[in-house]
N, C-alpha and C. Protein backbone atom coordinates (compact mmCIF):
# COMPACT_ATOMS: atom_id res chain seq x y z
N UNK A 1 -0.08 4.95 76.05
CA UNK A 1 0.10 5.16 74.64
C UNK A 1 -0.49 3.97 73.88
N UNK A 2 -1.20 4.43 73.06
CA UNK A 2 -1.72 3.21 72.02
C UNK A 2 -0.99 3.41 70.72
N UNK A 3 -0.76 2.08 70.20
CA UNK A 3 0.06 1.29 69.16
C UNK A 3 -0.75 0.94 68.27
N UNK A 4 -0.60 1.50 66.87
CA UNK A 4 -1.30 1.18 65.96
C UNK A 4 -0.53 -0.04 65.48
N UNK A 5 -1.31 -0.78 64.68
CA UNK A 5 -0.66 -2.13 64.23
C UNK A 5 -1.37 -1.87 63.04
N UNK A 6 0.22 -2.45 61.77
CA UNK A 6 -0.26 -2.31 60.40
C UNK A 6 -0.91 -3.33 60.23
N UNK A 7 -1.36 -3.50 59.11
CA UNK A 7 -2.08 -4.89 58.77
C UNK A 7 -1.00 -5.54 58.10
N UNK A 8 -0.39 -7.02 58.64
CA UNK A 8 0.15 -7.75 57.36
C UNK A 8 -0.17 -8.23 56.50
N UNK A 9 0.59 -8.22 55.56
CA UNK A 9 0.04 -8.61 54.05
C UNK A 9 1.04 -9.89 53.93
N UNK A 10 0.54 -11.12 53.65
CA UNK A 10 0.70 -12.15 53.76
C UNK A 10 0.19 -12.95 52.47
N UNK A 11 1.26 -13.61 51.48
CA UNK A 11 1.14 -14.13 50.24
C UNK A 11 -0.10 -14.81 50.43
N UNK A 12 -1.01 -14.97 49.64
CA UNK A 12 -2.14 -16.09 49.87
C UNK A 12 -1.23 -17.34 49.43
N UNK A 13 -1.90 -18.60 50.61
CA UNK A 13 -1.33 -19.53 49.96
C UNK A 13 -2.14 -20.33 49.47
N UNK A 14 -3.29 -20.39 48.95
CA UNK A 14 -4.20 -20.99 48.07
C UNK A 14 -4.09 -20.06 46.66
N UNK A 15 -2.92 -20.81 45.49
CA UNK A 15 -3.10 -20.44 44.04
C UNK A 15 -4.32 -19.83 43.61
N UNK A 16 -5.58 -20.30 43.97
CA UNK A 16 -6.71 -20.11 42.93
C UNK A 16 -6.99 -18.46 43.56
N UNK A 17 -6.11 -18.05 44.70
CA UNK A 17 -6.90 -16.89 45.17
C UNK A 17 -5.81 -15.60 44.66
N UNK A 18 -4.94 -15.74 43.81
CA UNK A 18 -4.02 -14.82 43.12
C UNK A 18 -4.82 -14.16 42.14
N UNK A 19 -5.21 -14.25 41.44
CA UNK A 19 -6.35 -13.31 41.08
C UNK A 19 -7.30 -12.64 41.25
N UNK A 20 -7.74 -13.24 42.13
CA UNK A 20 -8.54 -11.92 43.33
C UNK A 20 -7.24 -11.20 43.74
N UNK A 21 -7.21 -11.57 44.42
CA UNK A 21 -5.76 -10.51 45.17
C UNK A 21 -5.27 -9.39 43.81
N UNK A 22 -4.43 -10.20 43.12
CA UNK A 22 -4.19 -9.17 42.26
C UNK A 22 -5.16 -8.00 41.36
N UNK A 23 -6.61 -8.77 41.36
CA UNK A 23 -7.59 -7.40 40.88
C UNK A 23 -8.05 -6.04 41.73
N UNK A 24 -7.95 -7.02 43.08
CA UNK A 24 -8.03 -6.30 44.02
C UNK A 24 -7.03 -5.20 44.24
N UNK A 25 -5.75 -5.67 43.73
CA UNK A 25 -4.82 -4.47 43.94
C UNK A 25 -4.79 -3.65 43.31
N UNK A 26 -4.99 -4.22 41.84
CA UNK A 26 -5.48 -3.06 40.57
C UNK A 26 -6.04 -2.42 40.41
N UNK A 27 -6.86 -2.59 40.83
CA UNK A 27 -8.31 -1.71 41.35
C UNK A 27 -8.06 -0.55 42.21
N UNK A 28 -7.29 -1.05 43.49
CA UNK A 28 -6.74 -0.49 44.40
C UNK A 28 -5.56 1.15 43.92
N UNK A 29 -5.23 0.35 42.77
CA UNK A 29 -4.04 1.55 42.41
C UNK A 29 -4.70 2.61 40.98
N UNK A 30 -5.72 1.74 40.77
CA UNK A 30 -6.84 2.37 39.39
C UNK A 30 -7.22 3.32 39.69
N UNK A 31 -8.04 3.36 41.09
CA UNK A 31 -8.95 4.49 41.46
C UNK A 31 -7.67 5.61 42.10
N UNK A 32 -6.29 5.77 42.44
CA UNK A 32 -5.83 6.34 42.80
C UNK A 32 -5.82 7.70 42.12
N UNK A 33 -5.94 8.72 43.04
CA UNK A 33 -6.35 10.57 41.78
C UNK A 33 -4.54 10.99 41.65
N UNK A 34 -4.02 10.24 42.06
CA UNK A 34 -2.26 10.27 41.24
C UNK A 34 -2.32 10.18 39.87
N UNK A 35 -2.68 9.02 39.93
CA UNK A 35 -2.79 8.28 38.36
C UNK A 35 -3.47 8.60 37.52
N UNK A 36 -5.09 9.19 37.95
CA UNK A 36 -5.80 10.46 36.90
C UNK A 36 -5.26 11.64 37.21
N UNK A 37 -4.25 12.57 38.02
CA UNK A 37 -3.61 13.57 37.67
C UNK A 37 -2.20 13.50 36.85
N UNK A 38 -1.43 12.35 36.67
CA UNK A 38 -0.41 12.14 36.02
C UNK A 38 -1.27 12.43 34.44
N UNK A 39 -1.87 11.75 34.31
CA UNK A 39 -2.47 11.33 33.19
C UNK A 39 -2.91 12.75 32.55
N UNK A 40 -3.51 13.06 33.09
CA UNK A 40 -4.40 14.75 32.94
C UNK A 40 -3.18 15.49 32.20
N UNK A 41 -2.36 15.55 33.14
CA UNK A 41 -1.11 16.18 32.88
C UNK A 41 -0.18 16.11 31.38
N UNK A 42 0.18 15.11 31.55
CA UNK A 42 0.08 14.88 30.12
C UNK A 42 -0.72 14.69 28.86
N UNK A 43 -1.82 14.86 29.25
CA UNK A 43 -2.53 15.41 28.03
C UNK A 43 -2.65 16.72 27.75
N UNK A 44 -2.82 17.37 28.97
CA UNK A 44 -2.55 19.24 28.44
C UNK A 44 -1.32 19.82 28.11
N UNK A 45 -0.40 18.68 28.68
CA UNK A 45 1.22 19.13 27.94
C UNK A 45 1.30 19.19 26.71
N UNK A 46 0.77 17.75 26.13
CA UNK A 46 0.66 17.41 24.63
C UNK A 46 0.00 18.18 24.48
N UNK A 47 -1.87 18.74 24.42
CA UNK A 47 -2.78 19.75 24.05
C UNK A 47 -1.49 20.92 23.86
N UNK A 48 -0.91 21.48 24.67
CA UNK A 48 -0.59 22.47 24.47
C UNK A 48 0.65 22.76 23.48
N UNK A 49 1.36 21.87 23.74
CA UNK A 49 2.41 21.59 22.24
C UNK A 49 1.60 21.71 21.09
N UNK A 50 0.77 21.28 20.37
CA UNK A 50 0.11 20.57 19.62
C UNK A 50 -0.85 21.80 19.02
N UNK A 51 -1.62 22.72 20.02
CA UNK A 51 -2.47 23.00 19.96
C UNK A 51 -2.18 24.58 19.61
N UNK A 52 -1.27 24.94 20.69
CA UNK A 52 -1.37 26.44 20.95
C UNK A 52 -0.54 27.20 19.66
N UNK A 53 0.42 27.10 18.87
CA UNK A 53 1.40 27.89 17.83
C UNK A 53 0.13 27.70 16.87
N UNK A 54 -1.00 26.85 16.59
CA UNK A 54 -1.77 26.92 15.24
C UNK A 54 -3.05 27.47 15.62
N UNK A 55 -3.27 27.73 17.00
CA UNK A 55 -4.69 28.93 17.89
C UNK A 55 -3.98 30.35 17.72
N UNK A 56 -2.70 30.80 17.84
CA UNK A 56 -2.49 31.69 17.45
C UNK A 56 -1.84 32.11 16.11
N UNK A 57 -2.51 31.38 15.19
CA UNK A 57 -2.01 31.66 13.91
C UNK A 57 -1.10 31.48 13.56
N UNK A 58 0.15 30.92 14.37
CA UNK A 58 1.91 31.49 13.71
C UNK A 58 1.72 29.68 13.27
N UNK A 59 2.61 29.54 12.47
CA UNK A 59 3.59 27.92 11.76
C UNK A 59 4.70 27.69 12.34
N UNK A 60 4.38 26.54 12.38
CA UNK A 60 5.77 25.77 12.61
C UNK A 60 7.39 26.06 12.10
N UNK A 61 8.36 26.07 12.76
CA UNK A 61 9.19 26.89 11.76
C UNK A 61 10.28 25.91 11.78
N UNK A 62 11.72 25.78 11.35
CA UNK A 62 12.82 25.65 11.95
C UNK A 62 13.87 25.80 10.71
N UNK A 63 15.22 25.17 11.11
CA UNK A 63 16.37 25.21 10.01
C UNK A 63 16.78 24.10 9.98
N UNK A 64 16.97 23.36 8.34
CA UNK A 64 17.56 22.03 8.34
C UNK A 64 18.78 22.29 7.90
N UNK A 65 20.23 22.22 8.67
CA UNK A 65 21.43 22.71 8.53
C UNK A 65 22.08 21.25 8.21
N UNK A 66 23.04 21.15 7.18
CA UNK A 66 23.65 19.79 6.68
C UNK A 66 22.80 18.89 6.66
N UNK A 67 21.99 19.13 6.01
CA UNK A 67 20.81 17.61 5.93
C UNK A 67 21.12 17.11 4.49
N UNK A 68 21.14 15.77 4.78
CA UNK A 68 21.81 15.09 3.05
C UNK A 68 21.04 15.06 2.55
N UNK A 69 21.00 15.23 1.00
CA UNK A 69 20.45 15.06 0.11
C UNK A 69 20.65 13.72 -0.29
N UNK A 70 19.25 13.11 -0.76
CA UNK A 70 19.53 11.72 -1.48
C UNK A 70 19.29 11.96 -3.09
N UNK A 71 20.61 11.24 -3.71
CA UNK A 71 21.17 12.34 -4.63
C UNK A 71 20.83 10.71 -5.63
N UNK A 72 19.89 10.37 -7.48
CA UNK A 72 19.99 9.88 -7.86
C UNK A 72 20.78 10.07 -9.24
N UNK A 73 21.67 9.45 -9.95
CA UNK A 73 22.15 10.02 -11.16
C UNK A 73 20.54 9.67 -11.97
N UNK A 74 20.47 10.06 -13.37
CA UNK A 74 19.60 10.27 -14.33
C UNK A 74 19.62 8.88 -15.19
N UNK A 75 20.90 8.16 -14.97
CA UNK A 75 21.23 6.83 -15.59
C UNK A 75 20.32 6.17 -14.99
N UNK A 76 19.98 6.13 -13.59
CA UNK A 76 19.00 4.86 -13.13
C UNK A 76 17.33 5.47 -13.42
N UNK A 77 17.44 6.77 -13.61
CA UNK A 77 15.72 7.17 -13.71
C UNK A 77 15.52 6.58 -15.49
N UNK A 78 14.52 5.47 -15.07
CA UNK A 78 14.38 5.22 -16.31
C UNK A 78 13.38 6.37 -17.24
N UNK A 79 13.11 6.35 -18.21
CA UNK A 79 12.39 7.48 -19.22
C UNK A 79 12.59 8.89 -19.25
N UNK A 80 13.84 9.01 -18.47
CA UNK A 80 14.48 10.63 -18.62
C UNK A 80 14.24 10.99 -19.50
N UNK A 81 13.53 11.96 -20.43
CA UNK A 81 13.47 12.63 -21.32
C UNK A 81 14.68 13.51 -21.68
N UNK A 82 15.05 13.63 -22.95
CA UNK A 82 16.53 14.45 -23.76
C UNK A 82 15.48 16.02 -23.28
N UNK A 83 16.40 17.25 -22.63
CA UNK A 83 15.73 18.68 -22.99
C UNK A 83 16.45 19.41 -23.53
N UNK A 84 16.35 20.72 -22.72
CA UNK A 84 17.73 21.64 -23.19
C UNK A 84 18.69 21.39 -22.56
N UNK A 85 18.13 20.79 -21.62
CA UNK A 85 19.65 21.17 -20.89
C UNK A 85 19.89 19.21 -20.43
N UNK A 86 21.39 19.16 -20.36
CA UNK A 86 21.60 18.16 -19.52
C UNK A 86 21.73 17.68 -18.08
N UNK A 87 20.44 16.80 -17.82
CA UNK A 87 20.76 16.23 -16.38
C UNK A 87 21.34 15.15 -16.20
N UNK A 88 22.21 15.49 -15.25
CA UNK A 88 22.97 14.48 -14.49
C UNK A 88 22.80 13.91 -13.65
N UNK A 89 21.76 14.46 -12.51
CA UNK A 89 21.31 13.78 -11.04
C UNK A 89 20.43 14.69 -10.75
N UNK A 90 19.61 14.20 -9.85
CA UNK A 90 18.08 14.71 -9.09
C UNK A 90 18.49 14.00 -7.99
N UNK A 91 18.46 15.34 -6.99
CA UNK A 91 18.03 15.42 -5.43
C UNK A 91 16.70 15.54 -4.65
N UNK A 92 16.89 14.51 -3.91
CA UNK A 92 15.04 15.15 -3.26
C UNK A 92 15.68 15.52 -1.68
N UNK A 93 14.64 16.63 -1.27
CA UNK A 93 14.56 17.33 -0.17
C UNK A 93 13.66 16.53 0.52
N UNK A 94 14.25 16.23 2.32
CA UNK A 94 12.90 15.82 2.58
C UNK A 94 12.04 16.68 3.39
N UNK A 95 11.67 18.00 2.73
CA UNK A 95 10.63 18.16 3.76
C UNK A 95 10.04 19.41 2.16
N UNK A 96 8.49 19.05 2.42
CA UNK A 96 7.90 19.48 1.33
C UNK A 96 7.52 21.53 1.70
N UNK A 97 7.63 21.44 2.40
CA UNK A 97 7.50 23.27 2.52
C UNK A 97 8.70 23.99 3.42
N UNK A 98 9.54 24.71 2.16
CA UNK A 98 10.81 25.09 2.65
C UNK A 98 10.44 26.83 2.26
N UNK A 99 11.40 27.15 2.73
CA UNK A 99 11.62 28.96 1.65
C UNK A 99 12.70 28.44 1.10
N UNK A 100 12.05 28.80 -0.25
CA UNK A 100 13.50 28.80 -1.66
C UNK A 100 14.44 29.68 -1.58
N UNK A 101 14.07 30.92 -1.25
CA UNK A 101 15.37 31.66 -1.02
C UNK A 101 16.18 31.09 0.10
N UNK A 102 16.01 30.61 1.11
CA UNK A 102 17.06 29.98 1.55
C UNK A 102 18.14 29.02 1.73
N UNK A 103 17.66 28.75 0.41
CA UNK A 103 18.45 27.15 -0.12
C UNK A 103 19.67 27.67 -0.36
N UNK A 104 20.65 26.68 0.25
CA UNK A 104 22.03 26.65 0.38
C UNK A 104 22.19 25.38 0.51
N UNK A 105 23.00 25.37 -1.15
CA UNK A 105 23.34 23.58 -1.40
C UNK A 105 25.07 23.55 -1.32
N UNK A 106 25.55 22.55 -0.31
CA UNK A 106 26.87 22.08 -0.02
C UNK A 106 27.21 21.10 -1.36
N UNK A 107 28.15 21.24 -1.75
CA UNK A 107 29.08 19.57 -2.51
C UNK A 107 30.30 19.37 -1.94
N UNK A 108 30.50 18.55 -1.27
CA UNK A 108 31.51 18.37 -0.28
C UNK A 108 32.26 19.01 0.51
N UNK A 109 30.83 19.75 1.22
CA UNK A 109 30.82 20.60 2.25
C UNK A 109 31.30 21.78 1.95
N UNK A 110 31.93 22.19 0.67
CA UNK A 110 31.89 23.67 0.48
C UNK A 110 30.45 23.95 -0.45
N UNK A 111 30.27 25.06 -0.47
CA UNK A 111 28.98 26.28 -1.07
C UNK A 111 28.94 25.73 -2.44
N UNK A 112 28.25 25.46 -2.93
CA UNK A 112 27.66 25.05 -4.08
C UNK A 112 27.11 25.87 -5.17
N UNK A 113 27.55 27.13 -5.66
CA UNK A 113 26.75 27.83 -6.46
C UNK A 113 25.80 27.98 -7.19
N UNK A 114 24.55 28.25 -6.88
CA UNK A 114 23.26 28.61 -8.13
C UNK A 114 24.33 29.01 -9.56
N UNK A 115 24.88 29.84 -9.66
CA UNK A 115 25.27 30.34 -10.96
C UNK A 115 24.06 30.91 -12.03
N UNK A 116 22.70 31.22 -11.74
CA UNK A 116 21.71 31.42 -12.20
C UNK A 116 21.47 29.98 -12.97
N UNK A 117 21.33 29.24 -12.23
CA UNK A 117 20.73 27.99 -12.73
C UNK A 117 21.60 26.78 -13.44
N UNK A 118 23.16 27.47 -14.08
CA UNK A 118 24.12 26.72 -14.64
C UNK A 118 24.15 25.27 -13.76
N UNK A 119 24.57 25.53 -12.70
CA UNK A 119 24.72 24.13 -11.94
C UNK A 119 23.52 23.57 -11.21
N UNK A 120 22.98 24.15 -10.52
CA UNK A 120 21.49 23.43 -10.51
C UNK A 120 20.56 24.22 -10.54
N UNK A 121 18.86 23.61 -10.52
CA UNK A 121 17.74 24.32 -9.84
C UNK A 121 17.06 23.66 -9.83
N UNK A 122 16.05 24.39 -8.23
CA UNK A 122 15.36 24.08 -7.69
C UNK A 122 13.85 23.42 -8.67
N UNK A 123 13.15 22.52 -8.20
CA UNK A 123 11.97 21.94 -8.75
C UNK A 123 10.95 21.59 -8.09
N UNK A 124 9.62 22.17 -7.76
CA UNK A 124 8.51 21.39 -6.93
C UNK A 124 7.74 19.98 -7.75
N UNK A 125 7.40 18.96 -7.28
CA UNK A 125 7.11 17.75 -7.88
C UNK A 125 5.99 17.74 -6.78
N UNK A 126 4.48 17.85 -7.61
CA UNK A 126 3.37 17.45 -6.37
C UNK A 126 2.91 16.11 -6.95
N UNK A 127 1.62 15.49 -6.28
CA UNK A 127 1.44 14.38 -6.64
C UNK A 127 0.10 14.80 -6.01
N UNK A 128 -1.47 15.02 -6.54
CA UNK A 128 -2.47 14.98 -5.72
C UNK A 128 -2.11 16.18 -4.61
N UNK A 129 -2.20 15.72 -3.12
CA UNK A 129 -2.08 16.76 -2.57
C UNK A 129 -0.56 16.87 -1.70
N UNK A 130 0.53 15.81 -2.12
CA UNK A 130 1.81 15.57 -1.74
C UNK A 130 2.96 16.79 -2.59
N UNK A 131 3.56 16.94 -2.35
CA UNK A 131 4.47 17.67 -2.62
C UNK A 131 5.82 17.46 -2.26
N UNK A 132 7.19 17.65 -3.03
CA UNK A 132 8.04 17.37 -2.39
C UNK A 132 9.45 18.54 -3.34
N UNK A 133 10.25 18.76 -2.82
CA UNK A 133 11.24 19.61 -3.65
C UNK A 133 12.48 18.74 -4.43
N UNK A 134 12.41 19.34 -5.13
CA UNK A 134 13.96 18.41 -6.22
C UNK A 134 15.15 19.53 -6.39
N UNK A 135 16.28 18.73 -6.27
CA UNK A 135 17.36 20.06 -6.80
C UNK A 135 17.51 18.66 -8.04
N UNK A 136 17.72 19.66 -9.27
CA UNK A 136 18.10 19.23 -10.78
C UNK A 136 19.67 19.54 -10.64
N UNK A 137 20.40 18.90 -11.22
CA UNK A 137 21.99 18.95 -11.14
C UNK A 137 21.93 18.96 -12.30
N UNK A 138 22.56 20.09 -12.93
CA UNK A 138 23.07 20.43 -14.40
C UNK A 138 24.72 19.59 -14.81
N UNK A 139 25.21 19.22 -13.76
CA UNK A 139 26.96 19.05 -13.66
C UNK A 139 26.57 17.90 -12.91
N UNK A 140 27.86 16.94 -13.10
CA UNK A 140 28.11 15.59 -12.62
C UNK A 140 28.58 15.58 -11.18
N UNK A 141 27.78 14.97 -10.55
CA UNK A 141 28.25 15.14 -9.40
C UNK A 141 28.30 13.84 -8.65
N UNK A 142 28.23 12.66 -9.43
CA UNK A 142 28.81 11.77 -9.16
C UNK A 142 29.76 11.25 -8.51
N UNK A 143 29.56 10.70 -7.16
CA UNK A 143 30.98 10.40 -5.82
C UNK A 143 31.07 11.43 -4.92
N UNK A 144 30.24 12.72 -4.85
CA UNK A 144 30.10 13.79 -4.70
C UNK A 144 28.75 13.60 -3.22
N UNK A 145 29.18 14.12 -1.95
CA UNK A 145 28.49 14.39 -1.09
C UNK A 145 27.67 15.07 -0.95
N UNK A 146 26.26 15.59 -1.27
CA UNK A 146 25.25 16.40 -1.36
C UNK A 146 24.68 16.97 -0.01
N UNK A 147 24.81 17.95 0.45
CA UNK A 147 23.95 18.64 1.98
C UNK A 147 23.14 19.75 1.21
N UNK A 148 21.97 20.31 1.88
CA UNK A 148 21.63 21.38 1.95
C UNK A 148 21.43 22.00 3.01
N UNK A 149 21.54 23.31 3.50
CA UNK A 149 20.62 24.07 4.52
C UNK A 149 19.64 24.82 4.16
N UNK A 150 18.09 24.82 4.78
CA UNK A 150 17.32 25.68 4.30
C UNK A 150 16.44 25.70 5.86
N UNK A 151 15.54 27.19 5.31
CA UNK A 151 14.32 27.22 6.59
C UNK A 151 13.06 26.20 6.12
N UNK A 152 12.19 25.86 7.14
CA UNK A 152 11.01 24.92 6.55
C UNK A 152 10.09 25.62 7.32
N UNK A 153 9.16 25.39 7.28
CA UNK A 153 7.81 25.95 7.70
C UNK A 153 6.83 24.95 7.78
N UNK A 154 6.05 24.61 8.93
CA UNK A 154 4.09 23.92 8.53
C UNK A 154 3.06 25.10 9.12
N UNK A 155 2.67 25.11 7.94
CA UNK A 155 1.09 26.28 8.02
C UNK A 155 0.22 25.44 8.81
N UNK A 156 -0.43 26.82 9.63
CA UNK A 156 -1.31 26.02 10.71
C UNK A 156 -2.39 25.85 9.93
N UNK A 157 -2.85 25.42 8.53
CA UNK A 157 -3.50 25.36 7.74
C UNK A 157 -2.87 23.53 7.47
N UNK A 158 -2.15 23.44 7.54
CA UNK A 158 -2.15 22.27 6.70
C UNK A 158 -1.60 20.93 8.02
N UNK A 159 -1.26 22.06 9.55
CA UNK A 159 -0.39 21.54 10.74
C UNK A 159 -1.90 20.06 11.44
N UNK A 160 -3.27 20.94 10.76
CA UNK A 160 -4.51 20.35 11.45
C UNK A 160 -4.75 19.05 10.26
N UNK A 161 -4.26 18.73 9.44
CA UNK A 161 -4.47 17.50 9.07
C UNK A 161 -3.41 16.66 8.90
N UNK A 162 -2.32 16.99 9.47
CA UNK A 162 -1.01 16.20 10.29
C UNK A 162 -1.14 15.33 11.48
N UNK A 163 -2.25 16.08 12.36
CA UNK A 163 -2.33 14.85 13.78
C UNK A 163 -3.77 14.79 13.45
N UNK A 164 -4.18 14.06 14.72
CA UNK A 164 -5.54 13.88 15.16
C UNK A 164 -6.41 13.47 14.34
C-alpha cells in the first residue's frame, strides 16, 4: 500500500516572505469557480427581484397599516395663508403614490372620519418631479396620535429610475 503524504504548510519564518505567501493564497482562493458561482448567484437573485414584476408589466404593490403620520400644527408653518376654511395641522404621508380611496386615517387609534372633508382632506404637493401626499386637518388635533392605513403602488414606469 502506498501512503500519500500531505504537504505541510509551515509558517514562513522569514517576515519579508508574508506577502508572497499571503498573495499567493489569494490568488489561490480568487480563481476558485465557488466564489464566481456564489457571486453569479447573487446577482440573478437580485436581477430577478429587481427585474422581473416591471418585464411583466405589473407594479409594485403593498399596504402601509398604522404608519404614523408626522403631524405639524399650522402655528410653526410660517406664511400660512387665512382661507375658507381653518387649518390646524398638516400631515405628510411618506410614500408619494398611494390609492386615495384607501386612505384610512386613525386619531388615537380609533377611525377618523372624512365627514366629506369637515375634518380633513387629502392634498398632493409636487415639487418638479417629487411628489408627496398631505392630510389637511380641519380640527385640532393637537396631543393627538396620527396613523394612517393605505395601499401604495410603484409603476414599472417610474420603478426604472429608482435603481440602477
Amino acid at each position: 500500500m502506498t501512503e500519500e503524504l500531505k504537504a505541510q504548510r509551515n509558517v514562513p519564518s522569514d517576515i519579508s516572505q508574508l506577502p508572497v505567501v499571503w498573495r499567493y493564497e489569494l490568488l489561490k482562493y480568487l480563481r476558485s469557480w465557488r466564489l464566481y458561482a456564489s457571486v453569479i448567484i447573487v446577482i440573478a437573485v437580485m436581477a430577478l427581484l429587481y427585474l422581473l414584476p416591471p418585464l411583466l408589466g405589473e407594479s409594485y404593490s403593498g399596504t402601509d397599516t398604522g404608519t404614523e403620520v408626522l403631524v405639524t400644527p399650522t402655528t410653526t408653518v410660517p406664511g400660512m395663508p387665512d382661507g375658507p376654511y381653518t387649518v390646524y395641522a398638516v400631515g405628510v404621508l411618506n410614500r408619494s403614490q398611494i390609492d386615495v380611496d384607501s386612505l384610512v386615517v386613525y386619531r388615537d387609534g380609533a377611525e377618523y372620519p372624512f365627514a366629506d372633508g369637515s375634518n380633513w382632506f387629502l392634498s398632493e404637493v409636487q415639487y418638479g418631479s417629487a411628489s408627496v401626499y398631505t392630510i389637511v386637518f380641519l380640527q385640532n388635533v393637537t396631543g393627538s396620535v396620527i396613523t394612517a392605513s393605505y395601499e401604495w403602488y410603484i409603476s414599472p414606469e417610474s420603478f426604472e429610475t429608482l435603481f440602477l
